[in-house]
PDB file of N, CA and C in Angstrom:
ATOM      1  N   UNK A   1       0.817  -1.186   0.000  1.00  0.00           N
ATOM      2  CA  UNK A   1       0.000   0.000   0.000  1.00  0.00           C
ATOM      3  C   UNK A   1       0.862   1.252   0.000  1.00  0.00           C
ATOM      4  N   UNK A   2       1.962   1.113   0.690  1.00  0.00           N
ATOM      5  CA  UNK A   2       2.989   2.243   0.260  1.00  0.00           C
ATOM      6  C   UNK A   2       3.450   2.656  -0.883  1.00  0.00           C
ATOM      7  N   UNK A   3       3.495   1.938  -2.006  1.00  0.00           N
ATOM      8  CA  UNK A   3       3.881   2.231  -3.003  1.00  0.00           C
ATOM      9  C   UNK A   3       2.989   3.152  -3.834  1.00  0.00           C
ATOM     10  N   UNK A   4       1.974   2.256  -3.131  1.00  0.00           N
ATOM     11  CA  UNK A   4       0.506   3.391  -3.977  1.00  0.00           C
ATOM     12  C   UNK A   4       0.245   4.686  -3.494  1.00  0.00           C
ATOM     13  N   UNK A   5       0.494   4.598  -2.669  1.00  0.00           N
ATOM     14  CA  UNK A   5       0.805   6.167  -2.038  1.00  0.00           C
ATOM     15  C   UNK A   5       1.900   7.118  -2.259  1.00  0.00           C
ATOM     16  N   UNK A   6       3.084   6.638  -2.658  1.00  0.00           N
ATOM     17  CA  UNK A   6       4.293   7.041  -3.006  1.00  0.00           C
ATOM     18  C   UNK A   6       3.942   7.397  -4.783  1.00  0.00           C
ATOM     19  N   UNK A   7       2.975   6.160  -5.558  1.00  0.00           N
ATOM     20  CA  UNK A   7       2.551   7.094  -7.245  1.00  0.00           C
ATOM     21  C   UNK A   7       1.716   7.745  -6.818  1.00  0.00           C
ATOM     22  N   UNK A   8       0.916   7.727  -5.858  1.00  0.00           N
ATOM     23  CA  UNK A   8      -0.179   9.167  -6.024  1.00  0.00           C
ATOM     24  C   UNK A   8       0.611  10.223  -5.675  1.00  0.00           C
ATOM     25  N   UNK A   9       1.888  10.671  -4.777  1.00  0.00           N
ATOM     26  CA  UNK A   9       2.343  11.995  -4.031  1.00  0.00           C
ATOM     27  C   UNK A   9       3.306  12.127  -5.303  1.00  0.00           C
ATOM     28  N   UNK A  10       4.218  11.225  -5.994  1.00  0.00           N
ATOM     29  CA  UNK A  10       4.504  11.295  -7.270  1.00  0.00           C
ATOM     30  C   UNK A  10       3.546  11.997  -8.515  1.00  0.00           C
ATOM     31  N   UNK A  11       2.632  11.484  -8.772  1.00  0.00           N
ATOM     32  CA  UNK A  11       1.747  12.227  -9.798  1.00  0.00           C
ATOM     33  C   UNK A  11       1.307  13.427  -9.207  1.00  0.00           C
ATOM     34  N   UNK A  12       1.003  13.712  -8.093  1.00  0.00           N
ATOM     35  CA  UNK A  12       0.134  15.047  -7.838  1.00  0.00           C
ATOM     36  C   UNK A  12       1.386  15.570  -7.904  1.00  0.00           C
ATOM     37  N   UNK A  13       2.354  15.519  -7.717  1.00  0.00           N
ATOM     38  CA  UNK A  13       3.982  16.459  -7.418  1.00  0.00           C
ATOM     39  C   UNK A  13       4.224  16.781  -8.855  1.00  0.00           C
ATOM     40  N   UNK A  14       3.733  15.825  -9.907  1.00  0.00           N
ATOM     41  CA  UNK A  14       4.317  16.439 -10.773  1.00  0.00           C
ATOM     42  C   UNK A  14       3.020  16.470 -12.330  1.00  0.00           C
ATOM     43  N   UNK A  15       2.096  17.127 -11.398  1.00  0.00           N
ATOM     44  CA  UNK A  15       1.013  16.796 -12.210  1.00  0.00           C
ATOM     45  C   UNK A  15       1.006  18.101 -13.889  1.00  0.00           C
ATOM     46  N   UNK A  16       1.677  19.212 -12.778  1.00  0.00           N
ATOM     47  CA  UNK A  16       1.759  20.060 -14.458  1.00  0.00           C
ATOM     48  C   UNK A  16       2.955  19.931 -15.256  1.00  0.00           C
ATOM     49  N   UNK A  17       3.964  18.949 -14.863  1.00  0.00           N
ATOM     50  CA  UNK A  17       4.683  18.236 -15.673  1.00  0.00           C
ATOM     51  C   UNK A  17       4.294  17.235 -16.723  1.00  0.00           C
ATOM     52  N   UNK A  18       3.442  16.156 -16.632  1.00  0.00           N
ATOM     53  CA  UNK A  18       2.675  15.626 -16.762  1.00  0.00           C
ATOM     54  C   UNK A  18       1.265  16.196 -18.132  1.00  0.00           C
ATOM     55  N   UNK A  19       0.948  17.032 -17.459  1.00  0.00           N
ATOM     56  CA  UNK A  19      -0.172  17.409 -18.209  1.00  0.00           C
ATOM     57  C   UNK A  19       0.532  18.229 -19.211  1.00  0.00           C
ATOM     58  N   UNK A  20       1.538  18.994 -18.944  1.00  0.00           N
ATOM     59  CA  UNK A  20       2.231  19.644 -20.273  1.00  0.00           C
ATOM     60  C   UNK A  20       2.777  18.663 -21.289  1.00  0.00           C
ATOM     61  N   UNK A  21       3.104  17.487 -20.933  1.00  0.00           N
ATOM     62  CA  UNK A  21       3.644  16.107 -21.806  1.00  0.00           C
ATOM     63  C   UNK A  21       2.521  16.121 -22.601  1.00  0.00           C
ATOM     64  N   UNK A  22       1.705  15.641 -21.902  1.00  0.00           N
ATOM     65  CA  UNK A  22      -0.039  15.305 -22.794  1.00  0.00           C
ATOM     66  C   UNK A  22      -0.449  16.381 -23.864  1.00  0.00           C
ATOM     67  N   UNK A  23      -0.636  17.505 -23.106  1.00  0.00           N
ATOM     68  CA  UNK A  23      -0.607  19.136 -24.224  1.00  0.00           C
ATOM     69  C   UNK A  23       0.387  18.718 -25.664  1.00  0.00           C
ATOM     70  N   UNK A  24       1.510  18.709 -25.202  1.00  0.00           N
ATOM     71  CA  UNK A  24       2.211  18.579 -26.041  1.00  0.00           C
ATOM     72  C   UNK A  24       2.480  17.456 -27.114  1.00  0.00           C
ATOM     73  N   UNK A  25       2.200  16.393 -26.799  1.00  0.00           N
ATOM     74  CA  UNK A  25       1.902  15.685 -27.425  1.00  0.00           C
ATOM     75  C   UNK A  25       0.680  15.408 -28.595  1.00  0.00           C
ATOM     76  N   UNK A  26      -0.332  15.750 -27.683  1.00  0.00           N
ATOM     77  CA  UNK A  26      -1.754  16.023 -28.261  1.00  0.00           C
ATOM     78  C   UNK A  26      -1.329  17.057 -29.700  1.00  0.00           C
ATOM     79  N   UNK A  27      -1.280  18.060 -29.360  1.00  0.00           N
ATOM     80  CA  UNK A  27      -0.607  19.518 -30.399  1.00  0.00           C
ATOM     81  C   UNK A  27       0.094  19.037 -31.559  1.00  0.00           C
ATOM     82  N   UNK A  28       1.537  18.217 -31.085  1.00  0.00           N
ATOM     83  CA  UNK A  28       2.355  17.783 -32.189  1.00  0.00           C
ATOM     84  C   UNK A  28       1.550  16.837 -33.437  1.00  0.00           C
ATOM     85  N   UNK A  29       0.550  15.683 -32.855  1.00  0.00           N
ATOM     86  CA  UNK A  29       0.294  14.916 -33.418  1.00  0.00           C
ATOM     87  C   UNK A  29      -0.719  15.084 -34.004  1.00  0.00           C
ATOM     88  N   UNK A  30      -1.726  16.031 -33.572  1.00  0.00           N
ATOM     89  CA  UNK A  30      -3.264  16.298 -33.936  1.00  0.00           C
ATOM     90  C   UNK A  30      -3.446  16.365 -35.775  1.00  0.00           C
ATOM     91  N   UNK A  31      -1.919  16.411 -36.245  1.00  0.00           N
ATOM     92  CA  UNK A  31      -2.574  16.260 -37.939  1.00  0.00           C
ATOM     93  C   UNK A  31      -2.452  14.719 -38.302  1.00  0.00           C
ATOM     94  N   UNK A  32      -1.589  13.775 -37.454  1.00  0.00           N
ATOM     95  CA  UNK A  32      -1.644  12.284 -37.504  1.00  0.00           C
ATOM     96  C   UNK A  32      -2.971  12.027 -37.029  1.00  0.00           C
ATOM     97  N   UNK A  33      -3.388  12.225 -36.271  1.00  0.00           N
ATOM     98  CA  UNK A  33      -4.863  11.903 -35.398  1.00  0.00           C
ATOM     99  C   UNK A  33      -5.544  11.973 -35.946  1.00  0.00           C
ATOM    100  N   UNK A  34      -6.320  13.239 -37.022  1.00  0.00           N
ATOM    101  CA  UNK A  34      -7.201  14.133 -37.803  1.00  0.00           C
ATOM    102  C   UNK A  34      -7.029  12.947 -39.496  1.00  0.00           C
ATOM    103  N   UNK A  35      -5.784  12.492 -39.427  1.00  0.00           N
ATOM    104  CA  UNK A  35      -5.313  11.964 -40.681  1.00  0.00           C
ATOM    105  C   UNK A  35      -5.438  10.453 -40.970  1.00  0.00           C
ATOM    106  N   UNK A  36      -6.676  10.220 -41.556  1.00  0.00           N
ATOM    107  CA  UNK A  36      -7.667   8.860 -41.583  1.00  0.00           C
ATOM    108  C   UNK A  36      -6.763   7.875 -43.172  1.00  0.00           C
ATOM    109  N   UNK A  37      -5.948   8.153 -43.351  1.00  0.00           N
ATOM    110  CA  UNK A  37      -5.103   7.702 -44.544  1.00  0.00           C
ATOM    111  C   UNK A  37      -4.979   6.298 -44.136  1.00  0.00           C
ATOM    112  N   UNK A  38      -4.621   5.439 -44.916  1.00  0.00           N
ATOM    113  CA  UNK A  38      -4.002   3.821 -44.696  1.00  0.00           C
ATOM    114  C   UNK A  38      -2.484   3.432 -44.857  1.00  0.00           C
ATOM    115  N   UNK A  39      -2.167   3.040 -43.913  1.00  0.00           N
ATOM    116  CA  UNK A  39      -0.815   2.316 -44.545  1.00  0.00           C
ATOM    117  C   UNK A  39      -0.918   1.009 -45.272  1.00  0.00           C
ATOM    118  N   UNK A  40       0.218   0.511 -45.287  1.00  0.00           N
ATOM    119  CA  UNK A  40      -0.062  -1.017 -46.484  1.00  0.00           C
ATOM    120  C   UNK A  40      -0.573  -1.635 -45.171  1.00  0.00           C
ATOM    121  N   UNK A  41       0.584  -1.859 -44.385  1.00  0.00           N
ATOM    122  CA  UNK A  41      -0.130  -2.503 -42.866  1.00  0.00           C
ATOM    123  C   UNK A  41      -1.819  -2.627 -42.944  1.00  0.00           C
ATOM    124  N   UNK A  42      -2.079  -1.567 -42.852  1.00  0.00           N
ATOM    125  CA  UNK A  42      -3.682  -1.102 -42.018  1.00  0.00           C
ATOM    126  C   UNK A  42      -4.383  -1.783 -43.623  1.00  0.00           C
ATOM    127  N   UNK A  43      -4.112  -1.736 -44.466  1.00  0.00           N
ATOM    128  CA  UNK A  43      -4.479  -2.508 -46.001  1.00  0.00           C
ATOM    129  C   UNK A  43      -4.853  -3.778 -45.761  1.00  0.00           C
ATOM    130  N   UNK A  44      -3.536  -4.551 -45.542  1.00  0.00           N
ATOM    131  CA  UNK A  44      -3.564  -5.928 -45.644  1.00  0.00           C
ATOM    132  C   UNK A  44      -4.439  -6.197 -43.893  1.00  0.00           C
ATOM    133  N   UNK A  45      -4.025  -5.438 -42.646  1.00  0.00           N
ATOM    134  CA  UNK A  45      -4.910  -5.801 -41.868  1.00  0.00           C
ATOM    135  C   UNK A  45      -6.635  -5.534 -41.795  1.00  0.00           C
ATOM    136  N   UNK A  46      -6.958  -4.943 -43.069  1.00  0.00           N
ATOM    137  CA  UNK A  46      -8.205  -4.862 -43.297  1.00  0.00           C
ATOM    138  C   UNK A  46      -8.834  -6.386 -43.962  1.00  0.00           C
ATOM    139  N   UNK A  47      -7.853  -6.775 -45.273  1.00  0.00           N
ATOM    140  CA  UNK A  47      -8.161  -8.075 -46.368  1.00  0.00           C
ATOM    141  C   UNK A  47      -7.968  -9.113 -45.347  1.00  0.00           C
ATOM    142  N   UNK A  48      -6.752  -9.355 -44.561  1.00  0.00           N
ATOM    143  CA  UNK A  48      -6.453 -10.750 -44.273  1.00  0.00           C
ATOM    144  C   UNK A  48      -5.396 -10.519 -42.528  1.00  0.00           C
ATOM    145  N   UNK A  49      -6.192 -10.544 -41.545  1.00  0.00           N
ATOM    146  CA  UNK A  49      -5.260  -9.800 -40.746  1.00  0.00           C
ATOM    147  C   UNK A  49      -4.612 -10.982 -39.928  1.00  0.00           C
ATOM    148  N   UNK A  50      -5.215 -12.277 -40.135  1.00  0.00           N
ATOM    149  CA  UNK A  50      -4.171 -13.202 -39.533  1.00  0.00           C
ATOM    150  C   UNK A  50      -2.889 -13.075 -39.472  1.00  0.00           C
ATOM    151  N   UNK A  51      -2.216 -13.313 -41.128  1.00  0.00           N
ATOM    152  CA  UNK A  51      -0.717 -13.353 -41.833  1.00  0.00           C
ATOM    153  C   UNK A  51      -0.021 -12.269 -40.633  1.00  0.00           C
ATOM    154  N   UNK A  52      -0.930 -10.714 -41.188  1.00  0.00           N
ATOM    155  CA  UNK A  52      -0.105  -9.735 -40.210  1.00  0.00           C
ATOM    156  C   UNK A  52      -0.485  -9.944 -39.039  1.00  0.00           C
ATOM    157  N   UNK A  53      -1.318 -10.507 -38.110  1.00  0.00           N
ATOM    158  CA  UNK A  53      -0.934 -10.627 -36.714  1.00  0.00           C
ATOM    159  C   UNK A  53       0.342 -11.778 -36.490  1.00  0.00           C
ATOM    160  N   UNK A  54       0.559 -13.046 -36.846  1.00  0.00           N
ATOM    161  CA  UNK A  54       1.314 -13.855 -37.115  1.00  0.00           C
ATOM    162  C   UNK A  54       2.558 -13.392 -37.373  1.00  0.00           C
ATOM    163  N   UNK A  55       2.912 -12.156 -38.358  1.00  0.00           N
ATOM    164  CA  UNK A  55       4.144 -11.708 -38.682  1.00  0.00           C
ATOM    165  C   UNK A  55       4.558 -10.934 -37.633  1.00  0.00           C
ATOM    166  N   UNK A  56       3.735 -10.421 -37.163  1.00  0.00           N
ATOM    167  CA  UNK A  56       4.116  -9.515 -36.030  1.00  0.00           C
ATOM    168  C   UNK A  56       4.481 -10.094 -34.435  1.00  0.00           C
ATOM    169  N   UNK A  57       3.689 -11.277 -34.109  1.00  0.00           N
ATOM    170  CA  UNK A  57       4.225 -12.021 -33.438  1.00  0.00           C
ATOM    171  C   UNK A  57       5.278 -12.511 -33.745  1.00  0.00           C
ATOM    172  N   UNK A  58       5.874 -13.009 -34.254  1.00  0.00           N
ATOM    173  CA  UNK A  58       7.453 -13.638 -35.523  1.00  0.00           C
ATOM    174  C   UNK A  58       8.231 -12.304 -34.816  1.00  0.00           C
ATOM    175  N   UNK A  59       8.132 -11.250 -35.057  1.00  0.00           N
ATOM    176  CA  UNK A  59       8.712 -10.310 -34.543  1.00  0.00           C
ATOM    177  C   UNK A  59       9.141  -9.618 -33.170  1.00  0.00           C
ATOM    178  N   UNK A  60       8.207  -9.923 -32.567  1.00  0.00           N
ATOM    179  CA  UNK A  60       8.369  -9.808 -30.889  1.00  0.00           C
ATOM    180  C   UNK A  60       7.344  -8.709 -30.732  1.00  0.00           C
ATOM    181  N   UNK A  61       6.399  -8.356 -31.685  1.00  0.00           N
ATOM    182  CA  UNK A  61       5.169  -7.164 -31.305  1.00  0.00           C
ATOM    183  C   UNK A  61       4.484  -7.639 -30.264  1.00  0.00           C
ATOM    184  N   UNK A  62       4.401  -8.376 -29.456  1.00  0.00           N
ATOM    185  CA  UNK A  62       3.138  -8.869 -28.791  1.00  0.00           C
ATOM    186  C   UNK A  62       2.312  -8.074 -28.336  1.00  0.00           C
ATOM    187  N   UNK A  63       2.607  -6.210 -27.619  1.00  0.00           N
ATOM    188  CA  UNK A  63       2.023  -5.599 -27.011  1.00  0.00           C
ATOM    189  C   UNK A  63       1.023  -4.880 -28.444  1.00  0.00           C
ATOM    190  N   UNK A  64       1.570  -4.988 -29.097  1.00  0.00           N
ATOM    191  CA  UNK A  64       0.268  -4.130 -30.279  1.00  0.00           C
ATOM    192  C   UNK A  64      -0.023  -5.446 -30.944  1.00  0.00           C
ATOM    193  N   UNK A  65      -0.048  -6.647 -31.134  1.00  0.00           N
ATOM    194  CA  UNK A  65      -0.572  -7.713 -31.363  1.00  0.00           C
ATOM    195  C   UNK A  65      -1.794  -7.854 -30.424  1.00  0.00           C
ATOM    196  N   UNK A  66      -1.855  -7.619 -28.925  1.00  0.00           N
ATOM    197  CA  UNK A  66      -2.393  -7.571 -27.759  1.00  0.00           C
ATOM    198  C   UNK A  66      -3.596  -6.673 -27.944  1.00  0.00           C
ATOM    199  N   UNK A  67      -3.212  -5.379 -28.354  1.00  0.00           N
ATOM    200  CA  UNK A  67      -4.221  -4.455 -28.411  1.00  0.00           C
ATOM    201  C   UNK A  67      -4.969  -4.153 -29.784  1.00  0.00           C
ATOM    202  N   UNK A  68      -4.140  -5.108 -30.912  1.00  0.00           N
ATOM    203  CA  UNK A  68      -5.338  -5.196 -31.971  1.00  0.00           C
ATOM    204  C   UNK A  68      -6.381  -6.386 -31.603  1.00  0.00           C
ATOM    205  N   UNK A  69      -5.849  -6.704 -31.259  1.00  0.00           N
ATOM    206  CA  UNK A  69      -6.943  -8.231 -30.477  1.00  0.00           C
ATOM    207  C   UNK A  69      -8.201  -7.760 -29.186  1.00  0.00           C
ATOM    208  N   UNK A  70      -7.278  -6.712 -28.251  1.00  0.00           N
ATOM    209  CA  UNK A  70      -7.959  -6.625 -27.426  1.00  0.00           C
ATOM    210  C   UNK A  70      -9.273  -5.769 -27.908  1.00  0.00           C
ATOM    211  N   UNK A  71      -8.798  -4.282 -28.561  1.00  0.00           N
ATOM    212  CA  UNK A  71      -9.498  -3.519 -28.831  1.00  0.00           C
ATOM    213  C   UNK A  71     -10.136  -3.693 -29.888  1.00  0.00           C
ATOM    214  N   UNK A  72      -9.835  -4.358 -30.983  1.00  0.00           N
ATOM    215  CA  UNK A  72     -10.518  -4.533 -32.521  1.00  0.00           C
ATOM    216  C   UNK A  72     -11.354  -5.517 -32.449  1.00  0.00           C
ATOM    217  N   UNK A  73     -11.406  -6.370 -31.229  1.00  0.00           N
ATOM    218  CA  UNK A  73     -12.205  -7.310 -31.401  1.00  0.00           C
ATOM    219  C   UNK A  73     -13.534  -7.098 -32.035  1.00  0.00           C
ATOM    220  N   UNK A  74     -14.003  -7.942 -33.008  1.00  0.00           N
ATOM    221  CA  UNK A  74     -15.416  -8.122 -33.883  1.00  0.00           C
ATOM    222  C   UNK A  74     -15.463  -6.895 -34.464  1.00  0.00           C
ATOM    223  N   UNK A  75     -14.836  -5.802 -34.813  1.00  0.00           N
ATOM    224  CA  UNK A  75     -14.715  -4.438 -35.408  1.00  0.00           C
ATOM    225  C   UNK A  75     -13.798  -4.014 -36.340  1.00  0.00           C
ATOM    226  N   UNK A  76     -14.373  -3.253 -37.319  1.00  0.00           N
ATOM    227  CA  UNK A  76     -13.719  -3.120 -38.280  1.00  0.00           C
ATOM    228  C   UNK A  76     -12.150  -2.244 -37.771  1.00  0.00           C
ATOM    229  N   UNK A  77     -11.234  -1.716 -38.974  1.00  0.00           N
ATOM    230  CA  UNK A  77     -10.660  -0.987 -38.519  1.00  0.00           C
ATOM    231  C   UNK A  77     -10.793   0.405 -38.566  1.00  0.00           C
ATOM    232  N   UNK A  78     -10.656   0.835 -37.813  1.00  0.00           N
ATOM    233  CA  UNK A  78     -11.025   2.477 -37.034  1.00  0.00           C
ATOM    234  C   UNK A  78      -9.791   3.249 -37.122  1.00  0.00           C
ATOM    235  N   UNK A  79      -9.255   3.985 -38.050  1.00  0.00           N
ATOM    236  CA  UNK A  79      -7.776   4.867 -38.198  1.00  0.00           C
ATOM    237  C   UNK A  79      -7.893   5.992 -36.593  1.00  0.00           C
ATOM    238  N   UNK A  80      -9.172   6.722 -36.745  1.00  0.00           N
ATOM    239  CA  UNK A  80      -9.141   7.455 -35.574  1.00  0.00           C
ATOM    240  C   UNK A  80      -8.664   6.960 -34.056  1.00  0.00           C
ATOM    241  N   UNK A  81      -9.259   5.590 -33.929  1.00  0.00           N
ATOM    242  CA  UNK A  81      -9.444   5.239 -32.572  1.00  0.00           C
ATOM    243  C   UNK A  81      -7.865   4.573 -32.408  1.00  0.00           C
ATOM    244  N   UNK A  82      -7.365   3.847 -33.712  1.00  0.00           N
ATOM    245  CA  UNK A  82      -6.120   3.716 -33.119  1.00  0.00           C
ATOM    246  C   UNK A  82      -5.094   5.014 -33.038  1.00  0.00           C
ATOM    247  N   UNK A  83      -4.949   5.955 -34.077  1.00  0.00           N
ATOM    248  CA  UNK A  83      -4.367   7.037 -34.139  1.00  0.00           C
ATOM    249  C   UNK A  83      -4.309   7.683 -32.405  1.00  0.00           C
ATOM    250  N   UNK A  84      -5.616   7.767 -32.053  1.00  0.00           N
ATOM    251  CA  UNK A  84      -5.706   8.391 -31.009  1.00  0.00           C
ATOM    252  C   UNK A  84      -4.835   7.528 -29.732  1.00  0.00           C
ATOM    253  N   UNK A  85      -5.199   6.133 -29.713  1.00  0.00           N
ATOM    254  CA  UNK A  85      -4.917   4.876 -28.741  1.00  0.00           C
ATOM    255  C   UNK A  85      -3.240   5.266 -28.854  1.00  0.00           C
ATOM    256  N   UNK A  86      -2.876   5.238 -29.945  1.00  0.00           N
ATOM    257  CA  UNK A  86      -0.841   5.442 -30.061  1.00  0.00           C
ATOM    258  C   UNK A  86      -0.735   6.298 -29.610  1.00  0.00           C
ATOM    259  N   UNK A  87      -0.781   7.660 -30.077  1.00  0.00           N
ATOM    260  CA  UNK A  87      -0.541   8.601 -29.329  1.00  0.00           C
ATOM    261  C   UNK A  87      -0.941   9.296 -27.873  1.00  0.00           C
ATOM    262  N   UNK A  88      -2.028   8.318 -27.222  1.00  0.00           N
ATOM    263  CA  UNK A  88      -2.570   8.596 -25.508  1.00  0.00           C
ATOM    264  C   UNK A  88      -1.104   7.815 -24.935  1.00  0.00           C
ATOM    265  N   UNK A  89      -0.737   6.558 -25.537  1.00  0.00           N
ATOM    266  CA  UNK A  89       0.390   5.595 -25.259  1.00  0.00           C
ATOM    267  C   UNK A  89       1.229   6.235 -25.492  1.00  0.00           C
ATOM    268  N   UNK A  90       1.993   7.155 -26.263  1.00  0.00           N
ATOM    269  CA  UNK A  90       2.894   7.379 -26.857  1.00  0.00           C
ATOM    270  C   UNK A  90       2.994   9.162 -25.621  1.00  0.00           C
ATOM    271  N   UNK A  91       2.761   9.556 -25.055  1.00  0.00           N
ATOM    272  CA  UNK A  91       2.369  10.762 -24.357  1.00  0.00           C
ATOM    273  C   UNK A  91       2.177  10.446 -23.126  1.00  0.00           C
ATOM    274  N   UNK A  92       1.841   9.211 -22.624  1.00  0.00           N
ATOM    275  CA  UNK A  92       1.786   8.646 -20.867  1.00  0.00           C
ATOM    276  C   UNK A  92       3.142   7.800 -21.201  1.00  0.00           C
ATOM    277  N   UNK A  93       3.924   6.944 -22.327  1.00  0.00           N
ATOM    278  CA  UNK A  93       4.986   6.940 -21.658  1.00  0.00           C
ATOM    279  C   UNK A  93       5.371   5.126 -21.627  1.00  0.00           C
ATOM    280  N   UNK A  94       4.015   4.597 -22.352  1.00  0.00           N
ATOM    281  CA  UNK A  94       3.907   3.649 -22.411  1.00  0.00           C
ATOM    282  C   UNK A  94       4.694   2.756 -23.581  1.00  0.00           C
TER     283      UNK A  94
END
């Protein structure tokens, strides 16, 4: 239970550190976010997305192997929702 107390006095200590990361991040990326384009990736994971989940496992992706599985489940693909999902990850640090 100490520890959890030690990330909460951590985050509140450095919460407008923190939130300026997010600002900033948000700002830089907002024309990637806004920008519904395809890569070949997002192509072939539209036609046949086994091969590319499979290749990507082969590779050591497991954590975005993880979250096309987790989050795409029974759903098409969504450019916004992942655009947005990378860059919330990509801005907390993950």
């Amino acid at each position: 239970m100490g520890e959890l107390q030690d990330f909460k006095a951590f985050f509140r200590k450095r919460l407008l550190a923190i939130n300026l990361i997010m600002l900033t991040t948000l700002l830089l990326y907002l024309p990637k976010l806004a920008n519904f384009s395809y890569s070949i990736d997002s192509e072939r994971m539209v036609n046949n997305p086994v091969p590319v989940l499979n290749s990507w496992i082969s590779i050591g992706r497991f954590g975005l192997v993880f979250l096309k599985r987790f989050f795409l489940f029974g759903l098409n693909i969504n450019p916004f929702f992942i655009n947005a999902t990378t860059y919330l990850l990509l801005g907390s640090g993950w």
